[in-house]
N, C-alpha and C. Protein backbone atom coordinates (compact mmCIF):
# COMPACT_ATOMS: atom_id res chain seq x y z
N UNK A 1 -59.52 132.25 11.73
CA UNK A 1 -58.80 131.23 12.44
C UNK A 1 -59.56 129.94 12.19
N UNK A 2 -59.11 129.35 12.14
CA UNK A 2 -59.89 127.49 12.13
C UNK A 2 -58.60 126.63 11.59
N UNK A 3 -59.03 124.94 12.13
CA UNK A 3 -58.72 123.78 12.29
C UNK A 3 -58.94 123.05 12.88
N UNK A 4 -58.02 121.78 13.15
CA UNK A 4 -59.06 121.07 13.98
C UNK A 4 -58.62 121.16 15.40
N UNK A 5 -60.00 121.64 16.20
CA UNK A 5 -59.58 122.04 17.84
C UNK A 5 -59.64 120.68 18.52
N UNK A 6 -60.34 119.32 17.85
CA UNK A 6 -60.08 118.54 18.53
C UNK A 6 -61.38 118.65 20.01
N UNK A 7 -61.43 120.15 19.90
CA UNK A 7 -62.79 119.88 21.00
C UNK A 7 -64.76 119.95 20.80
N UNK A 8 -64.98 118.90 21.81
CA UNK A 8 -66.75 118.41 21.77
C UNK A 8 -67.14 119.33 22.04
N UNK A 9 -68.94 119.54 21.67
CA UNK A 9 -69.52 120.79 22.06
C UNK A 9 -70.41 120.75 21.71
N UNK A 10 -71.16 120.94 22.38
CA UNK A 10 -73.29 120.81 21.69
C UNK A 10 -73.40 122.29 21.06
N UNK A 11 -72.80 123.14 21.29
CA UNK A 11 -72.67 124.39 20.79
C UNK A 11 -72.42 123.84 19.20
N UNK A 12 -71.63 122.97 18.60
CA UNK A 12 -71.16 122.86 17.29
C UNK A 12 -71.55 121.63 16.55
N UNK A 13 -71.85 120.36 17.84
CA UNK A 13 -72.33 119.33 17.46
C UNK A 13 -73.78 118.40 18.22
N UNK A 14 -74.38 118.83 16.95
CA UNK A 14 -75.80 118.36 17.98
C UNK A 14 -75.72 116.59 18.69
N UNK A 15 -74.41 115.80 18.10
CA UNK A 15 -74.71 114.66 18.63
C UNK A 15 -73.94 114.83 20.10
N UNK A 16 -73.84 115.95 20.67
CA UNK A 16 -73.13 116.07 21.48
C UNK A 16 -73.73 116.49 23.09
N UNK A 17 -73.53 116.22 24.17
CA UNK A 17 -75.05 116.74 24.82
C UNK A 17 -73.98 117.89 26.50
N UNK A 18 -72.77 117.89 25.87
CA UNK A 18 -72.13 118.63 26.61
C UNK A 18 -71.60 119.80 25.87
N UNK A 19 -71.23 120.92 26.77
CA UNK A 19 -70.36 122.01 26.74
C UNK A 19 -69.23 122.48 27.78
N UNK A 20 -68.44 121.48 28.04
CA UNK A 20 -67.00 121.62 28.64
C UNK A 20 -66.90 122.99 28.48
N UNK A 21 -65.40 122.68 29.88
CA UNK A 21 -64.39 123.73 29.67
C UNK A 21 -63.44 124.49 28.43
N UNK A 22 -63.16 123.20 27.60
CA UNK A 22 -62.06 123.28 26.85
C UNK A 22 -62.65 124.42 25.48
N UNK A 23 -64.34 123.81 25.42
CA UNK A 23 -65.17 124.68 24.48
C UNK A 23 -65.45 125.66 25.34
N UNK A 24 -65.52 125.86 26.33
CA UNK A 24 -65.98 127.69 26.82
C UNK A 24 -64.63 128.78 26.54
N UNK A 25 -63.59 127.75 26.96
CA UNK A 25 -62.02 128.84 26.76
C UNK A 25 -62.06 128.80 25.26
N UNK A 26 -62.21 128.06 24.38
CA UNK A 26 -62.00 128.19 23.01
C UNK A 26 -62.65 129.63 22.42
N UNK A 27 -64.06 129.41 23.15
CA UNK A 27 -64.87 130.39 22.68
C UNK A 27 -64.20 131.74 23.15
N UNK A 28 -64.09 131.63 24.28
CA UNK A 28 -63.43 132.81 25.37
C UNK A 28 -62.00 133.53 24.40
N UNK A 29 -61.22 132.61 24.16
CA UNK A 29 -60.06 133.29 22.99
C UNK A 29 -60.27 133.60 21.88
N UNK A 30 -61.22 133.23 21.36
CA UNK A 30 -61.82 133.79 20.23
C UNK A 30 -62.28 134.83 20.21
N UNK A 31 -63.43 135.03 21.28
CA UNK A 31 -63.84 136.36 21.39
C UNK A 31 -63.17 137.43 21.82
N UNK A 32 -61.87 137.24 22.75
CA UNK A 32 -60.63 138.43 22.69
C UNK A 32 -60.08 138.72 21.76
N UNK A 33 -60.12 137.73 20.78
CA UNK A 33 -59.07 138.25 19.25
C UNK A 33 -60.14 138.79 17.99
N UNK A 34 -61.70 139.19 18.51
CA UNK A 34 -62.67 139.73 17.98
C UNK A 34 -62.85 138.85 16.99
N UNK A 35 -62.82 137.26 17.45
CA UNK A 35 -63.58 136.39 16.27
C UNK A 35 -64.63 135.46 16.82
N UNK A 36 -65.45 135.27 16.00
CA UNK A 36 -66.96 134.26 16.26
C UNK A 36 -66.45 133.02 15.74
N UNK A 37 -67.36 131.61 15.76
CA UNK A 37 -67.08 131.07 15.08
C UNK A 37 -68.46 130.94 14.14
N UNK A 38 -68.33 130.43 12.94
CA UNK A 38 -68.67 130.79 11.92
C UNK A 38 -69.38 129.53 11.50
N UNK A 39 -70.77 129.36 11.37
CA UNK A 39 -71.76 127.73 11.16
C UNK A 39 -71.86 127.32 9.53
N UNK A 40 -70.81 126.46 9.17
CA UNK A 40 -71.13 126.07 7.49
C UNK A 40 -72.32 126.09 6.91
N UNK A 41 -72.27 126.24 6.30
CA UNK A 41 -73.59 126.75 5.60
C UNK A 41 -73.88 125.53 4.74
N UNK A 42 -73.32 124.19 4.74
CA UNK A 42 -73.65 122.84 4.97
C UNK A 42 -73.48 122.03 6.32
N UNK A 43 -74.06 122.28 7.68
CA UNK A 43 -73.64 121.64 7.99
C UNK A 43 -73.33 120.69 8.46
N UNK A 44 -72.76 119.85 9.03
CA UNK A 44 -72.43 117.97 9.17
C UNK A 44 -71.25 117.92 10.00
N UNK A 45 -70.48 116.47 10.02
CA UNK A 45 -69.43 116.13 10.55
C UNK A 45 -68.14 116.84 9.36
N UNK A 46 -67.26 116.92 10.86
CA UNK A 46 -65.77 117.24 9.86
C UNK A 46 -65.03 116.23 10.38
N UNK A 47 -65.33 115.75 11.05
CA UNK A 47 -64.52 114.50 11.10
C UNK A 47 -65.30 112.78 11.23
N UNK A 48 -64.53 112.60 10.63
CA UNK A 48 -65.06 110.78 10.29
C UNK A 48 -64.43 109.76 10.28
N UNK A 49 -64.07 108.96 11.35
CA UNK A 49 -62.64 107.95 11.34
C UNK A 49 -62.79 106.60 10.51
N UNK A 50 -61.86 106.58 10.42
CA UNK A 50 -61.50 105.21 9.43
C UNK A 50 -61.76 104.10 10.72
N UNK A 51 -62.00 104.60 11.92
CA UNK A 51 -62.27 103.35 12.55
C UNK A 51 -63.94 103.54 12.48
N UNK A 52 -64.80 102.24 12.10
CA UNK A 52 -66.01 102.51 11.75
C UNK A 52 -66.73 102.30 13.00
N UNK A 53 -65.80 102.11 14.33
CA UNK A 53 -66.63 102.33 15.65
C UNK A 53 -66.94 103.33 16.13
N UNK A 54 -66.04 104.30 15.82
CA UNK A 54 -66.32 105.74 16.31
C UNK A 54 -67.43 106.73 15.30
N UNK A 55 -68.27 107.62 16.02
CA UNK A 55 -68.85 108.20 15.42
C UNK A 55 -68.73 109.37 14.97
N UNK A 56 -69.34 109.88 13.88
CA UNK A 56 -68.67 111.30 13.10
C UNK A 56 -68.77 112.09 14.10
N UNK A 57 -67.86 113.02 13.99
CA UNK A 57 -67.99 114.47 14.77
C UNK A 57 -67.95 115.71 13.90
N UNK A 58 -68.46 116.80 14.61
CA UNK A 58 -67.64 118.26 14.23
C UNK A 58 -66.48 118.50 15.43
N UNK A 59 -65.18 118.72 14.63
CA UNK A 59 -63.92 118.93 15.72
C UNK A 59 -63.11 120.12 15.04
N UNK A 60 -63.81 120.17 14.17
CA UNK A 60 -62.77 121.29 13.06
C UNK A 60 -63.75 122.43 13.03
N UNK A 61 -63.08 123.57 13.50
CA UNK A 61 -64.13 125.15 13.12
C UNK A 61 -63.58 125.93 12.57
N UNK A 62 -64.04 126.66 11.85
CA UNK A 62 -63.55 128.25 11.53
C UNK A 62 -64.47 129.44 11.94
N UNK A 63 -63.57 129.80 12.40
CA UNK A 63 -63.94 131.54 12.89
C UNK A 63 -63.23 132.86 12.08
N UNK A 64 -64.53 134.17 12.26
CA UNK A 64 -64.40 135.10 11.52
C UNK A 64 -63.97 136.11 12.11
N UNK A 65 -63.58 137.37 12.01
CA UNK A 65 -63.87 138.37 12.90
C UNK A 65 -65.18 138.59 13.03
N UNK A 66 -65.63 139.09 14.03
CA UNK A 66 -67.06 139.35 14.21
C UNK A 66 -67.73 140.45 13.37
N UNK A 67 -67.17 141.27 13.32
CA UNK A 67 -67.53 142.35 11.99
C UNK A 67 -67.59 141.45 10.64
N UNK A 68 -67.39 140.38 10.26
CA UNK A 68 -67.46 140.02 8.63
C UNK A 68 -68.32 138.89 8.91
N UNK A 69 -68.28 138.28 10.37
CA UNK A 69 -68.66 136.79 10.20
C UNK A 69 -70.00 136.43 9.24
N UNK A 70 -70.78 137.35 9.16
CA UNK A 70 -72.52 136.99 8.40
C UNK A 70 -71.61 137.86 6.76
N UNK A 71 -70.84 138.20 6.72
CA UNK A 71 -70.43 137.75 5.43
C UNK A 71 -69.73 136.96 4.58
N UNK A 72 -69.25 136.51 5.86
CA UNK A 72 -68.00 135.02 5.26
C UNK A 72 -68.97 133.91 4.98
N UNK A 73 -69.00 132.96 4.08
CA UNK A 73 -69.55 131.95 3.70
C UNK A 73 -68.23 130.35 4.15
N UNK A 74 -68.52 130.01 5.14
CA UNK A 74 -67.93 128.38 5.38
C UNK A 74 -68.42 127.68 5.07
N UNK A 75 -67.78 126.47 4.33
CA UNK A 75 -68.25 125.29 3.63
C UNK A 75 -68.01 124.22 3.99
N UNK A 76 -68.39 122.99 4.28
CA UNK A 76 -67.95 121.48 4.34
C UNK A 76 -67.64 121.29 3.09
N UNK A 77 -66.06 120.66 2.56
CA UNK A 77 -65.95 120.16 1.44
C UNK A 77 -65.66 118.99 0.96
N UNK A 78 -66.71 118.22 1.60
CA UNK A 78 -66.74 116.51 1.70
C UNK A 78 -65.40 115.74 0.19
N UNK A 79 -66.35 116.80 -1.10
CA UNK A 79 -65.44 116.06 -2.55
C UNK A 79 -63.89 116.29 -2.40
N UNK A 80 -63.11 117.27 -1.08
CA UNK A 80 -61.90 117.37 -1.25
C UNK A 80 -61.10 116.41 -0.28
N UNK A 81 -61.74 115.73 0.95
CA UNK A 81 -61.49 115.06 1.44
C UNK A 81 -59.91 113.95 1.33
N UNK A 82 -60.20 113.18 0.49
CA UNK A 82 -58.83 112.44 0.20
C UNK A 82 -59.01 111.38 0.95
N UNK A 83 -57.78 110.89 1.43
CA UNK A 83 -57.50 109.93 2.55
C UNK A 83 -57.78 109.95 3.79
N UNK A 84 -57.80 111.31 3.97
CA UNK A 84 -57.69 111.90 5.31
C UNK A 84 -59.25 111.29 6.28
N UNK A 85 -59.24 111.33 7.37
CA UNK A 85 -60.65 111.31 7.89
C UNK A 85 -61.20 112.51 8.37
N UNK A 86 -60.70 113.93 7.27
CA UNK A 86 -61.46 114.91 7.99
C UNK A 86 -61.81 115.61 6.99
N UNK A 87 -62.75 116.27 7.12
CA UNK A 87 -63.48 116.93 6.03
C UNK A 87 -63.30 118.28 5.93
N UNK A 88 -62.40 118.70 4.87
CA UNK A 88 -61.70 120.11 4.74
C UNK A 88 -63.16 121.44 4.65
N UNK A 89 -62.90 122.66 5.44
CA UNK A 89 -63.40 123.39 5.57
C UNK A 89 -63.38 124.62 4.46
N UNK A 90 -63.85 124.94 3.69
CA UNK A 90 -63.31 126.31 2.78
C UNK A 90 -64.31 128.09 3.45
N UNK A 91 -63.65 128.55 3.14
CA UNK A 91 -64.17 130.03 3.74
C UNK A 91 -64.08 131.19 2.81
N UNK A 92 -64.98 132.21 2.70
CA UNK A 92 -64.47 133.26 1.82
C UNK A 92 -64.12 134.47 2.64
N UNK A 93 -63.05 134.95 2.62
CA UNK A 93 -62.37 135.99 3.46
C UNK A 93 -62.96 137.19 2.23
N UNK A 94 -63.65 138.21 2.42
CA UNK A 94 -63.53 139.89 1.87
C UNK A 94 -62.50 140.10 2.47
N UNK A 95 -61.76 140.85 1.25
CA UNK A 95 -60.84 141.56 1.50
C UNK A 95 -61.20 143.25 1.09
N UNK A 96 -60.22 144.04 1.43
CA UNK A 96 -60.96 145.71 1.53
C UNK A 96 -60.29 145.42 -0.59
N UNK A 97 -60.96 146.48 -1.14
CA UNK A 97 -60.69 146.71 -2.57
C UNK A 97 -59.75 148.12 -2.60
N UNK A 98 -59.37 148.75 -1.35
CA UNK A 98 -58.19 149.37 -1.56
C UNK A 98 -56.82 149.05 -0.63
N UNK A 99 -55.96 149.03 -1.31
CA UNK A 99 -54.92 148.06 -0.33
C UNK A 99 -54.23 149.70 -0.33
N UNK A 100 -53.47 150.48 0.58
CA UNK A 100 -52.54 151.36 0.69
C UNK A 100 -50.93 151.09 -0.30
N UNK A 101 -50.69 151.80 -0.76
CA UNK A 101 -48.92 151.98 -1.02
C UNK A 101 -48.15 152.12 -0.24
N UNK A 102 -47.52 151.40 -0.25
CA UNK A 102 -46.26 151.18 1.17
C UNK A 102 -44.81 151.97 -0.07
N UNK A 103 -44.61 153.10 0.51
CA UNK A 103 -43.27 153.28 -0.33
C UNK A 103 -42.44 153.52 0.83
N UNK A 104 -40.89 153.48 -0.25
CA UNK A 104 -39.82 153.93 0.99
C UNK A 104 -38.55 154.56 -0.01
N UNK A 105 -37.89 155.15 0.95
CA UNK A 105 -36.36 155.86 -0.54
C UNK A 105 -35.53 154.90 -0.99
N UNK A 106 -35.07 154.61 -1.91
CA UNK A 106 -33.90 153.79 -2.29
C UNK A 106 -32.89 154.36 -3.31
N UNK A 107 -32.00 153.46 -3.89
CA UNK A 107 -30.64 154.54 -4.23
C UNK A 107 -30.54 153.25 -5.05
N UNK A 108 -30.52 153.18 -6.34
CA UNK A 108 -30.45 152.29 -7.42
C UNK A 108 -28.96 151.98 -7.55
N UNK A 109 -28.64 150.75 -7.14
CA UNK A 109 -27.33 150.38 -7.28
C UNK A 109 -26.40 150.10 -8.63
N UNK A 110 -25.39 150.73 -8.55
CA UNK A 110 -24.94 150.98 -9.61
C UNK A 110 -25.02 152.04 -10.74
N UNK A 111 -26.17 152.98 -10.18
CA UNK A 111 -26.20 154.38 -10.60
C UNK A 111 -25.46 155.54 -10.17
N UNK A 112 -26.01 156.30 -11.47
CA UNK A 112 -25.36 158.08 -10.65
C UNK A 112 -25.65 158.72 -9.48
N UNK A 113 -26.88 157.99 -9.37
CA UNK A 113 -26.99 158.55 -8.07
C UNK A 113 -26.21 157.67 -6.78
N UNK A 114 -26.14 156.71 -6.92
CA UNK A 114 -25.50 155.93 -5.78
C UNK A 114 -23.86 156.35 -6.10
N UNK A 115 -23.49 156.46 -6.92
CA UNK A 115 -21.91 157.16 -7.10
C UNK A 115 -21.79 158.45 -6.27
N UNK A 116 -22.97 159.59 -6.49
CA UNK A 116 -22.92 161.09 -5.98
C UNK A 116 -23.02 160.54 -4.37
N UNK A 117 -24.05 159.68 -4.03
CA UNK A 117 -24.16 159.10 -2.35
C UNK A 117 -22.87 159.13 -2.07
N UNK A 118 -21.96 158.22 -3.04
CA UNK A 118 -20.79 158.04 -1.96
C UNK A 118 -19.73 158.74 -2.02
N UNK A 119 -20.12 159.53 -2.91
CA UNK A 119 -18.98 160.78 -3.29
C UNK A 119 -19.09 162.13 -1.72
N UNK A 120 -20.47 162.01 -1.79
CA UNK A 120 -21.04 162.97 -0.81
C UNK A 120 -20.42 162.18 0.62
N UNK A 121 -20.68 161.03 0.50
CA UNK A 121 -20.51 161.08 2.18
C UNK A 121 -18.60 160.69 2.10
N UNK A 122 -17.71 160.39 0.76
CA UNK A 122 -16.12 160.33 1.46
C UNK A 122 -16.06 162.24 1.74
N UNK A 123 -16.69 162.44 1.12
CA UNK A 123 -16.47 164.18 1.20
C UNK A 123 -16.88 164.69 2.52
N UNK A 124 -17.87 163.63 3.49
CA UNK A 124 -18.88 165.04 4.47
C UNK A 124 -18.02 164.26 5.46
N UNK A 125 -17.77 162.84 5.71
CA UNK A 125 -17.48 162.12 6.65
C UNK A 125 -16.83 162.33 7.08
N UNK A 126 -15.38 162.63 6.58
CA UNK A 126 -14.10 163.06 7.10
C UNK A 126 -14.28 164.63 7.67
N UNK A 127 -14.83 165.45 7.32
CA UNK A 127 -15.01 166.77 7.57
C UNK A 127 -15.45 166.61 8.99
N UNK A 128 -16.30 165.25 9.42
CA UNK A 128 -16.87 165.76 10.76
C UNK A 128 -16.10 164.72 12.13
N UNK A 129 -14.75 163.99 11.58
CA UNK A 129 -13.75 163.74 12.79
C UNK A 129 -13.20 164.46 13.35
N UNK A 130 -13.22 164.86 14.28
CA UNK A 130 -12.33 166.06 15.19
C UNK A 130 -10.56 164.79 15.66
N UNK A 131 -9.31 165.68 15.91
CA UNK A 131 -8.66 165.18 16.37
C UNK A 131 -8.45 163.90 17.33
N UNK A 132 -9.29 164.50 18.32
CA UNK A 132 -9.78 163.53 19.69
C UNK A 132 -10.65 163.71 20.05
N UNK A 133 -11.33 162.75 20.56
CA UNK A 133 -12.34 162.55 21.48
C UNK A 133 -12.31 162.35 22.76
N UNK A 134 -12.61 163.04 23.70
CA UNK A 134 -12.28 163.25 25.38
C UNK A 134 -13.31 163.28 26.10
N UNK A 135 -14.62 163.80 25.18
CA UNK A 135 -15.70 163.40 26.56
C UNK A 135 -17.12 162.58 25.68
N UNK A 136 -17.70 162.40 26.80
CA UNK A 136 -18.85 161.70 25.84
C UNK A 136 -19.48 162.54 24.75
N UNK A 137 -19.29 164.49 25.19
CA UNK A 137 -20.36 165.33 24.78
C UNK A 137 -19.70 164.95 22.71
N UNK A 138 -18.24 165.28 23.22
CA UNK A 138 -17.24 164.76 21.98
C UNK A 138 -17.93 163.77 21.24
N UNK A 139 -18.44 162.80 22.16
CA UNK A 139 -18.22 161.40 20.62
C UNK A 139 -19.78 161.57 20.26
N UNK A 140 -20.85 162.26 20.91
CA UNK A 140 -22.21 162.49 20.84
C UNK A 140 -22.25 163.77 19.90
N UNK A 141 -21.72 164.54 19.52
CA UNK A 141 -21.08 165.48 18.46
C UNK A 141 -20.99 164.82 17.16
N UNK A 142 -19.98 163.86 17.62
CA UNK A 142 -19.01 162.97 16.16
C UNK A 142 -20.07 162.18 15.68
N UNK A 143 -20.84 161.64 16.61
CA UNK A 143 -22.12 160.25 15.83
C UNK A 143 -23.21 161.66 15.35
N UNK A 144 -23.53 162.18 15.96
CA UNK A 144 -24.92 163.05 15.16
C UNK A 144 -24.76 163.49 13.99
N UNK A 145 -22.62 164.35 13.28
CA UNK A 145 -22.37 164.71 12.66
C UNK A 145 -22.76 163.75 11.40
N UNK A 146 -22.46 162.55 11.98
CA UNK A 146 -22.18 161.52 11.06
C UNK A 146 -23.45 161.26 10.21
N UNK A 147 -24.34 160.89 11.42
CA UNK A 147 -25.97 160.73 11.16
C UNK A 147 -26.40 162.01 10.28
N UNK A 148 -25.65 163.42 10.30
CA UNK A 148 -26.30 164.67 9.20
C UNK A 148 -26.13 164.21 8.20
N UNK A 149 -24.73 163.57 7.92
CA UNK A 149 -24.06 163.66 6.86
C UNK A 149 -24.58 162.56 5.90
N UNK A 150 -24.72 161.20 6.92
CA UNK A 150 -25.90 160.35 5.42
C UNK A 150 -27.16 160.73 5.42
N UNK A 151 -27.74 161.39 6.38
CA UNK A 151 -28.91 161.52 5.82
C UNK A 151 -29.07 162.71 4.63
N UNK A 152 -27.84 164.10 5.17
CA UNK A 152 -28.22 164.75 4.07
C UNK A 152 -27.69 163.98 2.56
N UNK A 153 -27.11 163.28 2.56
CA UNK A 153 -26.92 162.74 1.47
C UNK A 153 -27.96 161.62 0.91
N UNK A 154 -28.45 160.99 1.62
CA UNK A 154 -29.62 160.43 1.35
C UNK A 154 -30.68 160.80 0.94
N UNK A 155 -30.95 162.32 1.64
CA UNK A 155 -32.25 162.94 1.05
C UNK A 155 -31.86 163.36 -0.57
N UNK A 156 -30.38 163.61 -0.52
CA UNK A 156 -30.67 164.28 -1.50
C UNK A 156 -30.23 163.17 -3.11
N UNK A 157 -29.88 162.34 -2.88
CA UNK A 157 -29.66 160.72 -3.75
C UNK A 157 -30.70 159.77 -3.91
N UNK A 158 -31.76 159.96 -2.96
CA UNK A 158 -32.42 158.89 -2.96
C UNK A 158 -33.30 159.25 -3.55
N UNK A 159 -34.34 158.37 -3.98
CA UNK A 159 -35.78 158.78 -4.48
C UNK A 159 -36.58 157.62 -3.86
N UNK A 160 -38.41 158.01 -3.78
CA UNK A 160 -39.11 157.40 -3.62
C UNK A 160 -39.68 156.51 -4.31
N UNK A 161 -40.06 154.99 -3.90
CA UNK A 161 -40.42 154.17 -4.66
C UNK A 161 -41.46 153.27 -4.18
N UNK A 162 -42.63 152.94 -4.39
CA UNK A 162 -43.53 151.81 -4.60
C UNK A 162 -43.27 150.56 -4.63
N UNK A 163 -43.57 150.66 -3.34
CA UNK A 163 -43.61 148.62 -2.92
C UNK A 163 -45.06 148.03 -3.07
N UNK A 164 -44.84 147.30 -4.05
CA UNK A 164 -46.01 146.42 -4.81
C UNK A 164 -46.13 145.03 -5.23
N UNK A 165 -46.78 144.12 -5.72
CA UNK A 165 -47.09 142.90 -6.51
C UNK A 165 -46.32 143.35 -8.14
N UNK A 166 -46.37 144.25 -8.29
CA UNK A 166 -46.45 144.53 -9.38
C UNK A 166 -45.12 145.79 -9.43
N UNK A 167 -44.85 145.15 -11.01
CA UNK A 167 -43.64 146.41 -11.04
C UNK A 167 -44.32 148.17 -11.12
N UNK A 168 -45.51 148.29 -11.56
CA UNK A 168 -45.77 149.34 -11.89
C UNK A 168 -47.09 149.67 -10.66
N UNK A 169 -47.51 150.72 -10.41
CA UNK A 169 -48.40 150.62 -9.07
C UNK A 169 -49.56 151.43 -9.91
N UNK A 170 -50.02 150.39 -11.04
CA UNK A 170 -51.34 151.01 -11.35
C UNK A 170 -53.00 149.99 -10.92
């Protein structure tokens, strides 16, 4: 998490000789969402106004989860600055080096198999309307039938597939 909080704090800025409220709750929500905040490993003001009366501050933080924070590296990046009067922060997030496969079934449109899907269900669908329907147990019958009938047709049309960046999941 980080940007600019906009709040003072001797905790973040030594020209600062208070620690408010606004910095104890900051800290306080941070530490429920299991994040620290995280000390640049240059560090200085992140903010610097174009009015040359006011004096630099730190108002901008980033925080880590607490499990990575002494591995994340935060930076002051004074050379990216711009126009702006604030001095952009950069961070290195680890990420895990195995990401899981998210798959799910699908039915390739415009195939044989999506033809047999719908062959299967004008064939199962009608088989499971009864004349009338008279009680609830009736129409709780008619929807479950219904629900057999695409799924058995689904199991048996569909195939599994790999959701990825990439067309191929190597």
């Amino acid at each position: 998490m980080g940007g600019d909080f906009n709040v003072h704090s001797s905790m973040w800025d030594p020209e600062v000789t208070h620690h408010r409220w606004a910095a104890i709750t900051l800290l306080e929500i941070a530490a429920d969402l299991d994040l620290e905040r995280t000390e640049p490993c240059n560090p200085g003001p992140t903010f610097i106004s174009h009015n040359a009366d006011l004096r630099p501050s730190v108002i901008d933080l980033m925080f880590h989860r607490i499990s990575e924070s002494a591995r994340s590296c935060t930076r002051r990046d004074p050379d990216s600055k711009g126009p702006t009067d604030h001095i952009p922060l950069t961070t290195t997030i680890v990420l895990d080096l195995v990401i899981e496969a998210v798959t799910r079934r699908s039915i390739t449109r415009g195939s044989d198999a999506e033809k047999a899907f719908i062959d299967d269900l004008r064939k199962g669908v009608p088989a499971t309307v009864p004349g009338t329907l008279n009680t609830a147990a009736d129409i709780d019958r008619v929807a479950q039938a219904f629900a057999d009938v695409f799924s058995s047709a689904w199991d048996k049309h569909s195939h599994e597939v790999c959701i990825s960046k990439r067309l191929q999941p190597w």
